[in-house]
Protein backbone atom coordinates (compact mmCIF):
# COMPACT_ATOMS: atom_id res chain seq x y z
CA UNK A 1 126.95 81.22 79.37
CA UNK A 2 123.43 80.46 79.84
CA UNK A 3 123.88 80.87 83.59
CA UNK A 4 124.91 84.44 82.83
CA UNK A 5 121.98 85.13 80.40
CA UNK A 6 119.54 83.70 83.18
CA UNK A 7 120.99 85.80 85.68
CA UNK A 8 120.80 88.76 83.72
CA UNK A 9 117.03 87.99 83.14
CA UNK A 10 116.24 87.61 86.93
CA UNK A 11 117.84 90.73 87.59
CA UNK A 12 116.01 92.24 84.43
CA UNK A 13 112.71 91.30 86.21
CA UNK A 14 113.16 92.25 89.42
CA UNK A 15 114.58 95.87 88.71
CA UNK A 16 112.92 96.80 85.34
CA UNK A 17 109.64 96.78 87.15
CA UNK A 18 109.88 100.10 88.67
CA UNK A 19 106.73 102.03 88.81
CA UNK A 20 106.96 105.64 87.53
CA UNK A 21 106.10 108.06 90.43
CA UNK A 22 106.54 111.22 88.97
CA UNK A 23 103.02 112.23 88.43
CA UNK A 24 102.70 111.64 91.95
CA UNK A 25 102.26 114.63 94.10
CA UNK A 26 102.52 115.08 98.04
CA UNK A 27 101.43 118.37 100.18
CA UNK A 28 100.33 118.22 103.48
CA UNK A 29 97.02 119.24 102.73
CA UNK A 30 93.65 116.78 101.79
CA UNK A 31 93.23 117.12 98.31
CA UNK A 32 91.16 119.14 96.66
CA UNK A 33 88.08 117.99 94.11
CA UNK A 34 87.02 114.61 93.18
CA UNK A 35 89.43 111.95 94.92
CA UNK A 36 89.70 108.55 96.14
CA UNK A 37 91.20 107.13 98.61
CA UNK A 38 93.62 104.38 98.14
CA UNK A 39 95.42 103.27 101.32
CA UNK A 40 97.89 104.54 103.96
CA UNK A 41 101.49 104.38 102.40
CA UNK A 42 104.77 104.20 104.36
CA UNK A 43 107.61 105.22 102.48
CA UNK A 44 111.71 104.43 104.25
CA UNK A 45 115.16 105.28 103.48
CA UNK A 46 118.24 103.04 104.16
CA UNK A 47 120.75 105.81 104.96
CA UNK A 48 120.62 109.09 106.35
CA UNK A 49 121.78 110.99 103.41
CA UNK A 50 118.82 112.63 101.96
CA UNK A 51 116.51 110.68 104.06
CA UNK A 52 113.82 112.52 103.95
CA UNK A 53 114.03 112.74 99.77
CA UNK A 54 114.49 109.29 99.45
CA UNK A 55 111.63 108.29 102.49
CA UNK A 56 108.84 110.43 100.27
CA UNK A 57 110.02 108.92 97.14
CA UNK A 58 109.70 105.29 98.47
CA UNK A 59 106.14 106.61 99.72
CA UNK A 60 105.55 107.93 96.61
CA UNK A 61 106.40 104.66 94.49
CA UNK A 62 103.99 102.71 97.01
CA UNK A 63 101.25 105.25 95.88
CA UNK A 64 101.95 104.90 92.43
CA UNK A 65 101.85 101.21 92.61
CA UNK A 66 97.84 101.77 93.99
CA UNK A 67 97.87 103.78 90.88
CA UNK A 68 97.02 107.23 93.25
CA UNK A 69 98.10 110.80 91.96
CA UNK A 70 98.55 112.41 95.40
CA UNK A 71 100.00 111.73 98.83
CA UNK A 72 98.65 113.09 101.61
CA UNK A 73 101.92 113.45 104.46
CA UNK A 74 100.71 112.66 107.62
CA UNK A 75 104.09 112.48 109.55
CA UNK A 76 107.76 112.26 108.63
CA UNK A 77 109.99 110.52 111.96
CA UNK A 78 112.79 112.90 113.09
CA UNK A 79 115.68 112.00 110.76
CA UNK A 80 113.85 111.80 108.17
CA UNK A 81 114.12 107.93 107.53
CA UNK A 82 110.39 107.07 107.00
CA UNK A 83 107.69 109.30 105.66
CA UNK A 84 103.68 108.38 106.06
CA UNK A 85 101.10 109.35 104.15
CA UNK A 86 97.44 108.45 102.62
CA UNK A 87 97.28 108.04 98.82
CA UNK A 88 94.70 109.50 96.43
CA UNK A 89 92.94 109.14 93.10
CA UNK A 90 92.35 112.33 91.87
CA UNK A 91 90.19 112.74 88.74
């Protein structure tokens, strides 16, 4: 039983730490008024359905995780797979 429990836990920790990327926007554009810039984030997707959904989300979770508000997409590869962008701070 308290293999189970510890188990549970690890798993707990490891996926229960998701970063909320929902306030994170992306346009292809630089953004607009006071921002920062954060880093270059690479998002990828492990399958080709909705790759390209699930390639900006990844990129948008890294962003989140530099605690940016906007993606800047610099190039998406051709199947849609990975997704590149810079992340911003935007006050």
């Amino acid at each position: 039983m308290i293999r189970f429990l510890i188990a549970v836990f690890l798993l707990c920790l490891t996926q229960c730490q998701t970063t909320h990327y929902e306030h994170v926007r992306v346009g292809s554009s630089y953004p607009q008024g006071n921002c920062d810039e954060r880093g270059q984030v690479i998002g990828n997707a492990s399958s080709y359905k909705d790759a390209r959904k699930k390639s900006i989300d990844d990129m948008r979770h890294q962003a989140a995780r530099l605690d940016a508000n906007y993606v800047r997409l610099v190039a998406v590869a051709s199947y849609g797979s990975a997704a590149r962008g810079i992340a911003y701070r935007c006050r």
